[in-house]
Protein backbone atom coordinates (compact mmCIF):
# COMPACT_ATOMS: atom_id res chain seq x y z
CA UNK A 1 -39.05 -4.13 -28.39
CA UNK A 2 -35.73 -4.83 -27.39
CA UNK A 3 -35.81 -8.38 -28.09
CA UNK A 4 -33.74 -8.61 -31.50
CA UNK A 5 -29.81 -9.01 -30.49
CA UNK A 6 -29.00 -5.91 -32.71
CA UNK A 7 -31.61 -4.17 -30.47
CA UNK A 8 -29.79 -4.89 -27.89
CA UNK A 9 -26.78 -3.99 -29.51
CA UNK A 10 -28.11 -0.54 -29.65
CA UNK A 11 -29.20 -0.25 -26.27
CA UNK A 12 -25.72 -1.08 -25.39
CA UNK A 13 -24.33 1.77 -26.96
CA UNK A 14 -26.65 3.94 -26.23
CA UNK A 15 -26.33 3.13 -22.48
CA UNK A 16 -22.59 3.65 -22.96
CA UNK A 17 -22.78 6.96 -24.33
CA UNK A 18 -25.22 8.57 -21.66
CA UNK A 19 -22.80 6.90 -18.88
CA UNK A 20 -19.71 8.59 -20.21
CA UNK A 21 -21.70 11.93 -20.56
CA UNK A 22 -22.91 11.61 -16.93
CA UNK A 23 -19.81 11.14 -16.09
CA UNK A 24 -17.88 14.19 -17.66
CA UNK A 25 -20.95 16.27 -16.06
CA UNK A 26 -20.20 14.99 -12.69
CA UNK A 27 -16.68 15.72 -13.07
CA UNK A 28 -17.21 19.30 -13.71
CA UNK A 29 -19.03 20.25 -10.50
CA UNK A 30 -16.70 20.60 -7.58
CA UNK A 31 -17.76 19.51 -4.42
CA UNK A 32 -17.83 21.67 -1.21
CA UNK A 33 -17.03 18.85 1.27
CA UNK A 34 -14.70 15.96 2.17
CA UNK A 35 -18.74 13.81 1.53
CA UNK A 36 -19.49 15.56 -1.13
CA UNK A 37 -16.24 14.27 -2.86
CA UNK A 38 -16.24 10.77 -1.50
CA UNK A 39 -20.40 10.69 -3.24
CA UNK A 40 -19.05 11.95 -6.44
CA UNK A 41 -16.16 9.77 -6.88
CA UNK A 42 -18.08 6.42 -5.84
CA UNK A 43 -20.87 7.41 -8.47
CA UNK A 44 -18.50 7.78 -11.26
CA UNK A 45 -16.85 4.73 -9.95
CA UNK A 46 -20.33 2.75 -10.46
CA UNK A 47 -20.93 4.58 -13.80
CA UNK A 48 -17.41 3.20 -14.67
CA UNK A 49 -18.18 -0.11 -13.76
CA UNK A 50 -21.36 -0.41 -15.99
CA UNK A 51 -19.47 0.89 -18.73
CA UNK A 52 -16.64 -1.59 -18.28
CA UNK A 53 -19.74 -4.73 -18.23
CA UNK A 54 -21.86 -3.18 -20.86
CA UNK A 55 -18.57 -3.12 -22.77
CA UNK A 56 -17.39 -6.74 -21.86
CA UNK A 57 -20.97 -7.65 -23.45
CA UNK A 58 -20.50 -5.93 -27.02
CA UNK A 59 -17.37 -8.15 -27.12
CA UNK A 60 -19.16 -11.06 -26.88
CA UNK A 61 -21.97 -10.32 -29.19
CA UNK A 62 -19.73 -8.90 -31.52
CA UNK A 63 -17.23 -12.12 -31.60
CA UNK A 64 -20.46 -13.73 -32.29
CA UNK A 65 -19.58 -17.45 -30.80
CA UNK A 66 -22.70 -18.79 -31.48
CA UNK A 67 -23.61 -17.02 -35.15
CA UNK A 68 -26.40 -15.06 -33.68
CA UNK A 69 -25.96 -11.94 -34.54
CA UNK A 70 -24.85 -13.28 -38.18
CA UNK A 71 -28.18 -15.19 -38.71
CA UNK A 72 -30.09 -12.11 -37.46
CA UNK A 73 -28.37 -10.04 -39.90
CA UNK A 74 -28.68 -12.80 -43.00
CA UNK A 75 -32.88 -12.65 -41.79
CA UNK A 76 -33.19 -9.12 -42.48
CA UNK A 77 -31.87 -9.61 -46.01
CA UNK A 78 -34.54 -11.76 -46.47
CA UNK A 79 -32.87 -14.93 -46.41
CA UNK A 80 -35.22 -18.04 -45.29
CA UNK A 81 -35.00 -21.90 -45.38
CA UNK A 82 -36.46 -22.13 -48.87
CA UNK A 83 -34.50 -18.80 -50.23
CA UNK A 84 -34.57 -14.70 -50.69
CA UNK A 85 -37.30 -13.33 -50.33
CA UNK A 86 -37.46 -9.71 -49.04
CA UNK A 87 -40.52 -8.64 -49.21
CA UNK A 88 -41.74 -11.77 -46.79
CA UNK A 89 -39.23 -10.55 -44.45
CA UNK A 90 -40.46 -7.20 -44.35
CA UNK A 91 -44.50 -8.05 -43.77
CA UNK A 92 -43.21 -10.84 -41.24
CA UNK A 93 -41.23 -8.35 -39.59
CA UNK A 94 -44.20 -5.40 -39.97
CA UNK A 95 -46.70 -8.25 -38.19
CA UNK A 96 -44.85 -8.89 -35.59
CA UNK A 97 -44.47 -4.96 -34.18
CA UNK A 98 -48.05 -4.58 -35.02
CA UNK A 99 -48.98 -7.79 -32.77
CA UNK A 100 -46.82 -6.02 -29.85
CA UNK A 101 -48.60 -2.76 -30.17
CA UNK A 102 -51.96 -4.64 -30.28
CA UNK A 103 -51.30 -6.43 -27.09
CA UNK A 104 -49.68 -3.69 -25.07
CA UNK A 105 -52.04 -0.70 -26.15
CA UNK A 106 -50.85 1.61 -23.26
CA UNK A 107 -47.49 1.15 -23.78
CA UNK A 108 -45.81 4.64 -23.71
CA UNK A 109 -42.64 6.10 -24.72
CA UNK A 110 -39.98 6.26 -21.22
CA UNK A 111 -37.53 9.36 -21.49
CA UNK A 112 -34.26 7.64 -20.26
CA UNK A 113 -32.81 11.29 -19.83
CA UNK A 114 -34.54 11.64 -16.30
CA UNK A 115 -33.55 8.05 -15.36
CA UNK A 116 -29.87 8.53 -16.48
CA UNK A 117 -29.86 12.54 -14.27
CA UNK A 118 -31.00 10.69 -11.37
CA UNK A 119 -28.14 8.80 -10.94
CA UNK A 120 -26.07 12.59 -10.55
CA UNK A 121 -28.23 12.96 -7.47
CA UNK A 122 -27.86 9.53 -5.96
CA UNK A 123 -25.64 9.10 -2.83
CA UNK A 124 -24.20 6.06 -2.45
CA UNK A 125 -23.83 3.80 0.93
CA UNK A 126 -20.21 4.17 2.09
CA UNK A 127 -19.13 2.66 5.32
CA UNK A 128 -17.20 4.07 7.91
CA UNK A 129 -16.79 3.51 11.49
CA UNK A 130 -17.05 6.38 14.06
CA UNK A 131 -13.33 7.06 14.55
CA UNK A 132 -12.76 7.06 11.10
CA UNK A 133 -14.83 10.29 10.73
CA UNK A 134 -16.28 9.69 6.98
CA UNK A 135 -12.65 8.77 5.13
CA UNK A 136 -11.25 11.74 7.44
CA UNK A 137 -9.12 9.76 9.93
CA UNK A 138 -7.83 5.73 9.99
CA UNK A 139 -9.08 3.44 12.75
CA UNK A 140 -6.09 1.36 13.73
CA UNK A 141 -7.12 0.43 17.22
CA UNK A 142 -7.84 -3.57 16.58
CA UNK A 143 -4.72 -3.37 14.74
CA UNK A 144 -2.60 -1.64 17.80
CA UNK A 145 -4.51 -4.14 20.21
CA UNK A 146 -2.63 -6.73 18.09
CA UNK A 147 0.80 -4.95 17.79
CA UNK A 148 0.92 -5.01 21.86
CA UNK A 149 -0.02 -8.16 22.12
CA UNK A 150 2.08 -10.14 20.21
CA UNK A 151 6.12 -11.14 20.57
CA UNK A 152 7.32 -8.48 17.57
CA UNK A 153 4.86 -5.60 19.15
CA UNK A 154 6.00 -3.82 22.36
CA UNK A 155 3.87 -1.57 24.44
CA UNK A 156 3.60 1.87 23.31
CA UNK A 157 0.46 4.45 23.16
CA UNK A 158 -1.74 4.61 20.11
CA UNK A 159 -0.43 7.92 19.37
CA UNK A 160 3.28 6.40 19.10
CA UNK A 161 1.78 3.74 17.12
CA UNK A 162 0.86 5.57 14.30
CA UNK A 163 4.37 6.71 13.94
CA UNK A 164 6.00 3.06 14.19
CA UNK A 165 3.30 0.70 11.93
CA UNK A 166 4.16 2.28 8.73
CA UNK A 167 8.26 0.82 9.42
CA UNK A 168 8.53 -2.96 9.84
CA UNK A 169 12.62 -2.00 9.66
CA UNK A 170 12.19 -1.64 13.40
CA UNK A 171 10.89 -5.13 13.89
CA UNK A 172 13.70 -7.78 14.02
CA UNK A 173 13.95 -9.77 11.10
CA UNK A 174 13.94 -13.02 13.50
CA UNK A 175 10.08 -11.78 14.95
CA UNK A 176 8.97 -11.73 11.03
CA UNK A 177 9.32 -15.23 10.37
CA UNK A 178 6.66 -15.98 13.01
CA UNK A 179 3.15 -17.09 11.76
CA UNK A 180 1.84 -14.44 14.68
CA UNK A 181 3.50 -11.42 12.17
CA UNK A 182 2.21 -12.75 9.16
CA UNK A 183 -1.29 -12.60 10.31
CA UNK A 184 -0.50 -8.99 11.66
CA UNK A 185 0.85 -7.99 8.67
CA UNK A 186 -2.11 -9.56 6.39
CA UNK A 187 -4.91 -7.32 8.67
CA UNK A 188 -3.01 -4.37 7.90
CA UNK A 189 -2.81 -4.78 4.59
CA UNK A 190 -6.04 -5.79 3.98
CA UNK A 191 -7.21 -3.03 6.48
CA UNK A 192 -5.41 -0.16 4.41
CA UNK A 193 -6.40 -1.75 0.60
CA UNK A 194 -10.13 -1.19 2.09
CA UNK A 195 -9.84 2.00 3.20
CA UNK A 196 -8.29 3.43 0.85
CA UNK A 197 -10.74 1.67 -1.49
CA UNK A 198 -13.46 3.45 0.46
CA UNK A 199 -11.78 7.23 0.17
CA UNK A 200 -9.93 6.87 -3.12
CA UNK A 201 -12.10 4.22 -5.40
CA UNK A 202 -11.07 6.30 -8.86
CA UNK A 203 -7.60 4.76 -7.95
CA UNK A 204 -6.79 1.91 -9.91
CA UNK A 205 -5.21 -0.06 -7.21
CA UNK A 206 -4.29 -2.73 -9.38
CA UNK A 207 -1.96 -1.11 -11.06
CA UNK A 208 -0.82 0.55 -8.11
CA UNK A 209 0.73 -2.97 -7.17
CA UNK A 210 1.40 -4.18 -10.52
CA UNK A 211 4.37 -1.88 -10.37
CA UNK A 212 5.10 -2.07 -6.64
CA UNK A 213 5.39 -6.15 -7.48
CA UNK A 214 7.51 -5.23 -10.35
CA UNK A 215 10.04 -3.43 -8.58
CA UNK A 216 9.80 -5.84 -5.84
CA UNK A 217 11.01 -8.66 -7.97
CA UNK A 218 13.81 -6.68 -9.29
CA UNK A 219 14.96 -5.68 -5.73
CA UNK A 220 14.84 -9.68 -4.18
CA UNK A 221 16.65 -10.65 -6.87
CA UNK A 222 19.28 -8.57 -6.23
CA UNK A 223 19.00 -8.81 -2.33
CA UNK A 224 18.11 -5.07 -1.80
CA UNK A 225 15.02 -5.23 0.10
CA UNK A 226 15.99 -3.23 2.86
CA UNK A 227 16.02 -6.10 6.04
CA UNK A 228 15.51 -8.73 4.03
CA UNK A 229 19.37 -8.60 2.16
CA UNK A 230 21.19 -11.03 4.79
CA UNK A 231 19.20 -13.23 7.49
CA UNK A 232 22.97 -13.37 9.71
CA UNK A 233 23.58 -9.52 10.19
CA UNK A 234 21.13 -9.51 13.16
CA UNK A 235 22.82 -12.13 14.97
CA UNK A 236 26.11 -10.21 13.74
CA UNK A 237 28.21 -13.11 12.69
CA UNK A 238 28.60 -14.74 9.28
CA UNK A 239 28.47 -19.15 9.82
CA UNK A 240 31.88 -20.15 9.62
CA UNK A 241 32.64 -22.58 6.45
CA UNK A 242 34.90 -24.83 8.48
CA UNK A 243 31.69 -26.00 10.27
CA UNK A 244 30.04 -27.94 7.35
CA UNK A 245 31.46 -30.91 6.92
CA UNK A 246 32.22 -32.43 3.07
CA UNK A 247 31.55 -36.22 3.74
CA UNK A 248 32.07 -37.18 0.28
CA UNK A 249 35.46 -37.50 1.42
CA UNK A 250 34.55 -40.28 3.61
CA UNK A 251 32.93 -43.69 3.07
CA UNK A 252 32.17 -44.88 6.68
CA UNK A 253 31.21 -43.58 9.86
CA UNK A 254 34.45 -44.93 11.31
CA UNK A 255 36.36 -42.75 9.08
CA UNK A 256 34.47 -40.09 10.23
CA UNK A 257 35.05 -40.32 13.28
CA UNK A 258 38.55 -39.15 13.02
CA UNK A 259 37.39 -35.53 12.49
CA UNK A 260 36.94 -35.71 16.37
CA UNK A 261 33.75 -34.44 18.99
CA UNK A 262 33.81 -30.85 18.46
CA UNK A 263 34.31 -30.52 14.59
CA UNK A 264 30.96 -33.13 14.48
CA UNK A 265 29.21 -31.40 16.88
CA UNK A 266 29.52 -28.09 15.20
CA UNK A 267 28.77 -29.88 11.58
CA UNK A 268 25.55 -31.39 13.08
CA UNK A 269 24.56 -27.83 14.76
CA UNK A 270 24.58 -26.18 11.37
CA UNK A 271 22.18 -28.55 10.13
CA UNK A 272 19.69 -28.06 12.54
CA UNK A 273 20.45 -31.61 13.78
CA UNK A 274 21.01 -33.19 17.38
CA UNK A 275 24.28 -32.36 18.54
CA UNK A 276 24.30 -34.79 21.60
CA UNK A 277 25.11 -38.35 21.96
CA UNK A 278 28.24 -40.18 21.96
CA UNK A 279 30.96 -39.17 19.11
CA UNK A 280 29.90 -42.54 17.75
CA UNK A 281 26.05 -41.47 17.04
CA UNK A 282 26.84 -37.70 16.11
CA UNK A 283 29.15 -39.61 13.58
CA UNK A 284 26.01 -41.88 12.73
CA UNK A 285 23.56 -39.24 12.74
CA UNK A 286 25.64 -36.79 10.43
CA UNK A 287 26.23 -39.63 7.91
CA UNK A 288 22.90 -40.01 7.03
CA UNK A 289 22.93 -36.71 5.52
CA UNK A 290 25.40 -37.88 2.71
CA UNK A 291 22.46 -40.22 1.33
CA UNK A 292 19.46 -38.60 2.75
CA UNK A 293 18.26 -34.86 2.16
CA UNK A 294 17.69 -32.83 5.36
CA UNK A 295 13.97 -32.74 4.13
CA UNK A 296 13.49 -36.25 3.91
CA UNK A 297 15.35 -36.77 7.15
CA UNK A 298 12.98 -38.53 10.09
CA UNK A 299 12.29 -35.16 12.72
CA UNK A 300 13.30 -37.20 15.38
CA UNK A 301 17.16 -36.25 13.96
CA UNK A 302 16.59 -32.79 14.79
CA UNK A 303 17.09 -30.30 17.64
CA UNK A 304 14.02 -29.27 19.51
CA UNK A 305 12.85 -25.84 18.62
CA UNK A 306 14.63 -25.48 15.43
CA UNK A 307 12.53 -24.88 12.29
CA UNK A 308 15.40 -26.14 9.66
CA UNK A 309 18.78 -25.68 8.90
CA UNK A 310 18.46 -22.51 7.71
CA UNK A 311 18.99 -20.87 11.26
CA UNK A 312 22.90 -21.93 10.92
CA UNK A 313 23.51 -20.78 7.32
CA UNK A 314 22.41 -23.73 5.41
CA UNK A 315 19.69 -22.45 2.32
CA UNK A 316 16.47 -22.45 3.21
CA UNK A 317 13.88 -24.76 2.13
CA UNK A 318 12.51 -23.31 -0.92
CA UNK A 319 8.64 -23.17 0.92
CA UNK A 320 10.61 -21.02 3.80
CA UNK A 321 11.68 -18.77 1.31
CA UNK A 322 8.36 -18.56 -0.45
CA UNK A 323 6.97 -17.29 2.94
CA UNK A 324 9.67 -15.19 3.68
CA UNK A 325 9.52 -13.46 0.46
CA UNK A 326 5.01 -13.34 0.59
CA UNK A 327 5.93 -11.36 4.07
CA UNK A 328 8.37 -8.99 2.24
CA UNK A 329 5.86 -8.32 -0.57
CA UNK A 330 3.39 -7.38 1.66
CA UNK A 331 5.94 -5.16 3.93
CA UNK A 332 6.30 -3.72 0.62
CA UNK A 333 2.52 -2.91 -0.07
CA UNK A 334 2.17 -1.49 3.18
CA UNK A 335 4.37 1.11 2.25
CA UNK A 336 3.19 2.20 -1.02
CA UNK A 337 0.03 2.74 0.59
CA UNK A 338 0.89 4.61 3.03
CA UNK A 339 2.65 7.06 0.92
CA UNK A 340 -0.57 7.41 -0.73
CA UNK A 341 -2.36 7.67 2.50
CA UNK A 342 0.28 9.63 4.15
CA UNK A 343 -1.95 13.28 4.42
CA UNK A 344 -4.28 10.73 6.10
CA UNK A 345 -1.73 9.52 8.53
CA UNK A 346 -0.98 12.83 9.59
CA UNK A 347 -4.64 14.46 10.39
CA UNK A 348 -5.12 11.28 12.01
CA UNK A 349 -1.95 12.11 14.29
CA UNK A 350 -3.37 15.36 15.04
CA UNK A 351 -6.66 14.29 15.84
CA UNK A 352 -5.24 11.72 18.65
CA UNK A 353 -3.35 14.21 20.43
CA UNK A 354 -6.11 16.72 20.20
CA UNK A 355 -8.47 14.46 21.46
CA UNK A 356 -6.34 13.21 24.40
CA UNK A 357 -6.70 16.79 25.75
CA UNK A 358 -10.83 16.95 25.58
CA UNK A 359 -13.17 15.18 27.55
CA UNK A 360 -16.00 13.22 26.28
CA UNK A 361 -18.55 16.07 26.53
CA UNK A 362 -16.10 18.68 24.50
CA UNK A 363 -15.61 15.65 21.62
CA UNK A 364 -19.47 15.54 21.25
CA UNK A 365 -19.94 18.94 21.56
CA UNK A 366 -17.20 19.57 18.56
CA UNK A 367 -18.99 16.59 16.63
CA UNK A 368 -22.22 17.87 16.92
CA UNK A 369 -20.93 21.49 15.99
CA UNK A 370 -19.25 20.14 12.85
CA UNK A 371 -22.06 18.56 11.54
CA UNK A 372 -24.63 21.27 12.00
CA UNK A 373 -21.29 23.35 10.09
CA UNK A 374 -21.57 21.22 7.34
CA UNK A 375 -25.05 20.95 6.99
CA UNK A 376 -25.47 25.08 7.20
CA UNK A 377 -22.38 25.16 4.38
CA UNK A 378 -23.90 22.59 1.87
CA UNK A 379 -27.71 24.43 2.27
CA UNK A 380 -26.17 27.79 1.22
CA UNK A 381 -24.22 26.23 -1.36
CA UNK A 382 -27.07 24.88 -2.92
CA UNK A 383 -29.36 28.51 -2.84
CA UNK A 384 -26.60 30.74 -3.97
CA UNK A 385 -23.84 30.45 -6.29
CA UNK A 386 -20.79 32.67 -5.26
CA UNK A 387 -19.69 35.54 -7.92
CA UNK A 388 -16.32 35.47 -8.11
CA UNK A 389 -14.45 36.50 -11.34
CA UNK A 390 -11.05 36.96 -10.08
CA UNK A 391 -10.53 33.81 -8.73
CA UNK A 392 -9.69 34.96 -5.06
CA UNK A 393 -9.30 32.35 -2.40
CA UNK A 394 -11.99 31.71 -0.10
CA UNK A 395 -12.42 32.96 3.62
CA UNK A 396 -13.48 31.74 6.97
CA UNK A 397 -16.86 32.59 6.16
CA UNK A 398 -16.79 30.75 2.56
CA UNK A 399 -16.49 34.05 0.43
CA UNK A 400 -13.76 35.29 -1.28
CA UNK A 401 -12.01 37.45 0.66
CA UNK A 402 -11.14 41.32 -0.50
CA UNK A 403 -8.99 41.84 -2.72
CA UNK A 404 -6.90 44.62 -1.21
CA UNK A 405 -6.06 41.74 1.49
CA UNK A 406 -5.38 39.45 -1.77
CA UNK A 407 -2.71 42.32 -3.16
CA UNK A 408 -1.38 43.29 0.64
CA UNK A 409 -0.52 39.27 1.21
CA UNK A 410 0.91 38.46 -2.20
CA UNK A 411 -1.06 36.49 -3.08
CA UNK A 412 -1.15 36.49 -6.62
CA UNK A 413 2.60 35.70 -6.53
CA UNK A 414 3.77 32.36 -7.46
CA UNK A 415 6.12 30.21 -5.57
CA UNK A 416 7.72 26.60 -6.63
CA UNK A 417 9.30 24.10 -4.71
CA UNK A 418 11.41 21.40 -6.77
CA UNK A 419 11.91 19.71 -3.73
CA UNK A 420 8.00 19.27 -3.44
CA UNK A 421 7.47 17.69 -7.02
CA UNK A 422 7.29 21.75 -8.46
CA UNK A 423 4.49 22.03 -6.34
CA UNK A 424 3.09 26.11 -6.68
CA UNK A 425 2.97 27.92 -3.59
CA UNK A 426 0.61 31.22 -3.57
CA UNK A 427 1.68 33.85 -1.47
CA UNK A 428 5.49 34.59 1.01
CA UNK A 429 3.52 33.41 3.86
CA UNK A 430 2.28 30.16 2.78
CA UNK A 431 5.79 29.51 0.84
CA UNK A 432 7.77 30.03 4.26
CA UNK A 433 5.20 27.90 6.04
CA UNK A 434 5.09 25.03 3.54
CA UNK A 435 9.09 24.39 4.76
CA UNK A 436 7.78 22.43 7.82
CA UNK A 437 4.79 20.70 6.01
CA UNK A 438 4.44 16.83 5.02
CA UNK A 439 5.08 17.48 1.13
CA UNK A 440 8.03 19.49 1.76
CA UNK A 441 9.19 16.86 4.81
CA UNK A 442 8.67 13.98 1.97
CA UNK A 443 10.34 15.34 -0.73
CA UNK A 444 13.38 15.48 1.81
CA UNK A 445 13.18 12.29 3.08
CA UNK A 446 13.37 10.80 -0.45
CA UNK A 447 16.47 12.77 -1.26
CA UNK A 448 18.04 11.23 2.09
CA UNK A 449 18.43 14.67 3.86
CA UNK A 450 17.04 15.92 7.36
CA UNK A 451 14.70 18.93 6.75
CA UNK A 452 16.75 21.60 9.51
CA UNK A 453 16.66 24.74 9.68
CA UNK A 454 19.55 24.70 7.73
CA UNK A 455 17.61 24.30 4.23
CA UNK A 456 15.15 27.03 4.83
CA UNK A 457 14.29 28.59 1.77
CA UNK A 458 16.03 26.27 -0.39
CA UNK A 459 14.29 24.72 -3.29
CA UNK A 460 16.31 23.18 -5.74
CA UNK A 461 16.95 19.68 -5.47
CA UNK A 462 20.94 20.25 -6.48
CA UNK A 463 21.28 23.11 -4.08
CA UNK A 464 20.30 21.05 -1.31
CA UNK A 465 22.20 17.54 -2.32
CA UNK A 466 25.28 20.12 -2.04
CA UNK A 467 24.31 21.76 0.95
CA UNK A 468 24.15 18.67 2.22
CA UNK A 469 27.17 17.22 1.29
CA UNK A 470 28.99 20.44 2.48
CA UNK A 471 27.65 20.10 6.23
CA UNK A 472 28.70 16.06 6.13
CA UNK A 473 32.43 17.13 5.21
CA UNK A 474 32.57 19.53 8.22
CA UNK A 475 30.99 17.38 10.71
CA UNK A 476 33.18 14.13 9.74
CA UNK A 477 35.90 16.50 10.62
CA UNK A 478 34.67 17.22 13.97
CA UNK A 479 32.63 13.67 14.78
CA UNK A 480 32.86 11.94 17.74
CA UNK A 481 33.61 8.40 16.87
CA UNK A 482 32.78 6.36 20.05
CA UNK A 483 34.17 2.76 18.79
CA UNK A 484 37.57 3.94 17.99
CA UNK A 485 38.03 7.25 20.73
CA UNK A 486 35.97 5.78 23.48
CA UNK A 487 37.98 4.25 26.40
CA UNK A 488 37.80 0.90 28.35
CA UNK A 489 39.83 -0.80 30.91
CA UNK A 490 40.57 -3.99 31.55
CA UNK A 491 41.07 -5.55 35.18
CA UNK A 492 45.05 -5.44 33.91
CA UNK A 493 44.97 -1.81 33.72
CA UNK A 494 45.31 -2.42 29.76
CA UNK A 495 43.36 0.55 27.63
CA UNK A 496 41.32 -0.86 24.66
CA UNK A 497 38.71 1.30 22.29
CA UNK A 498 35.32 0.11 22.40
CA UNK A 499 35.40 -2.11 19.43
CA UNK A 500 39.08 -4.05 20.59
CA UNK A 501 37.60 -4.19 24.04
CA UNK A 502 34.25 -5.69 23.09
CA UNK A 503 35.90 -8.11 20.36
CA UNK A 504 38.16 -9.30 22.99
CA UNK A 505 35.22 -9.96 25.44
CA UNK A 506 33.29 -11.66 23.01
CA UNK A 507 36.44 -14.02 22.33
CA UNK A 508 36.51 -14.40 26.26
CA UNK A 509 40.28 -13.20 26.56
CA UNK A 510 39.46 -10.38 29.13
């Protein structure tokens, strides 16, 4: 009977409404496992994503392109070809549902209640590899086969992996440019966006990078991408200006050949050009830049291996940049998402290094023994309900635990950390432990500061800047400054510092 377009206008709505109800519902049960929670968010996820459709379709019939819906209305009112007339629109109307009836006599009415609650018990396919333990752990191993293959990568153990593939700062900038990277770097990426599409799909991603793009722009335009600012610091020399060459102050190769062999052969090797040949051809093959543009020069002209004349401080070609700057973005996205993974990281950390002390039998063994765990947990979950008024936190066994041992541990005594985003800490024991914990670790590493043992028990955010600023005053009185009170010799017997004596041997005077 659905076959009028305000019919299935109705539907629409209707389907909308029981979706958003499902939804709340869902919400309000909390699971009792790390499945349980991945099944509930990918459900409301899907019952999101018909809402969102469903929705986009009411636009459409409600902007009413085509004058449907406008027609259909003006019909019920009775209006036909030759005029109004009402009452033939009502006993045209009134034949037509008794025709349906007529040919579909066993039609019966569906209750779209039991259809709708079955979706609360559906469990969607979500898929995971072994190693990655249902969403529990990342599975970076193709990913580390590439890292210690490749030029940039160097070979390390998967366990020191997982510390160094979250910070491309350690890779030289030179390494990045490579097409080799830029693959590397687009797996990851794509690797992470996927998993944690998998284990967090109530995110909304999008806007995730929205503002990670947003900030990015702000920060390239300004040249503050960390190891991105200036291409020459890694070489750790600025190009000299008095190697370009302004040839609009000559108007023939003879004339520039008074600038002499060396000047043209350093001119030519800061455009990427051949640097060889008699003075007469560098002079030849330098002047054909005053016409020409480097990118419209014949290859030939330049030195093997070089890419452009941006190696010698010469802009880049705009498309170099453009790649430089996709790699940067993406360095960029790789980051944000593994702050948001970064309790991931970790377990997955732990689980390495546990496993590298069991054998194959023991893992299985502990795999088998979890499952059965979490099998046994979700069964009694589902034939009791667990009184508990007071709120206490739960034991080993899954039951609140007595509430003498609540009192005797403090429990009920509140702890915050600024320093941890005013995260509440229940308890002295778990407020002194939470000191060498990742939240606590972050929060310092975004304010700059080493978490020592120095900081214990501090929370504020001020306290600690000053603590901090304290303990950099007294060591800069006692710091050992190597390249000014470090010693060298010279086969003279003359005594340099460190930085005279290496700026000296650079310069080839000693």
């Amino acid at each position: 009977m659905s076959s009028t377009l305000l019919e299935v206008t109705r539907a629409a709505h209707e389907e909308v409404e029981r979706l958003e109800r499902l939804v709340v519902k869902d919400l309000q049960t909390e699971p009792t496992s790390n499945k349980g929670r991945l099944f509930q968010t990918h459900r409301v996820r899907n019952m999101i994503d018909t809402i969102t459709a469903t929705t986009e379709k009411l636009v459409e019939i409600y902007e009413d392109k085509d004058n449907a819906r406008k027609d259909e209305i003006a019909a019920l009112g009775g209006q036909t070809a030759t005029g109004t007339n009402v009452f033939s629109a009502f006993y045209d109307r009134l034949k037509e549902i008794r025709e349906y009836h007529r040919r579909h006599p066993a039609a019966r009415v569906v209750d779209a209640n039991e259809e709708y609650e079955n979706l609360l018990k559906e469990e969607p396919l979500i898929e995971f590899s072994g190693e990655e333990a249902f969403g529990r752990f990342l599975d970076l191993h193709e990913l580390f086969n590439q890292y210690i293959n490749s030029k940039f990568g160097e070979h390390i153990e998967y366990s020191a992996y997982l510390d160094v593939f979250s910070q491309p700062l350690k890779i030289p900038r030179k390494m990045k440019m490579t097409r080799q990277y830029r693959e590397y770097m687009e797996n990851l990426l794509e690797y992470l966006i996927y998993f944690f599409q998998r284990t967090e799909p109530l995110q909304d991603l999008d806007r995730i990078f929205s503002k990670v793009e947003a900030d990015f722009e702000e920060q390239w335009a300004n040249g503050m991408i960390p190891g991105w600012d200036t291409e020459d610091q890694e070489n750790g020399h600025v190009p000299s200006e008095h190697t370009v060459i302004d040839l609009d102050y000559y108007s023939t190769v003879e004339e520039l050949l008074e600038v002499g062999p060396e000047k043209l052969k350093e001119a030519l090797a800061a455009l990427g050009l051949k640097s060889g040949g008699t003075v007469q051809q560098r002079a030849e093959r330098l002047f054909l830049t005053k016409h020409t543009p480097l990118e419209k020069l014949d290859k030939k002209h330049f030195a093997k291996g070089s890419r452009g004349p941006e190696k010698n401080g010469v802009a880049a070609p705009p498309q170099e940049v453009g790649n430089l700057k996709d790699i940067a973005l993406m360095e960029a996205k790789m980051q944000k998402l593994c702050d948001l993974l970064e309790e991931t990281i970790e377990r997955t950390k732990q689980n390495v290094e546990k496993k590298q002390a069991l054998t194959y039998e023991e893992m299985e063994a502990e795999r088998e023994e979890q499952e059965e765990t979490q099998v046994d947990t979700e069964s009694d979950d589902e034939e009791q309900q667990i009184y508990n008024p007071l709120k206490l936190p739960m034991g080993w066994d899954g039951k609140p635990i007595p509430y003498w041992l609540y009192k005797l541990h403090g429990l009920g005594q509140e702890f915050k950390c600024e320093i941890c985003g005013n995260y509440s800490y229940w308890g002295r024991r778990a407020f002194e432990r939470h000191f060498k914990e990742w939240r606590h670790q972050h929060g310092m590493r975004c304010l700059g500061i080493p978490n020592t043992k120095n900081f214990n028990e501090i929370t504020s955010i001020e306290e600690a800047k000053d603590l901090w600023k304290k303990i950099q005053e007294r060591q800069g009185v006692n710091k050992w400054r190597p390249d000014l009170e470090e010693e060298y010799e010279d086969k003279e017997g003359n005594i340099y510092n460190k930085k005279t004596y290496t700026d000296l041997q650079r310069q080839g005077l000693i």
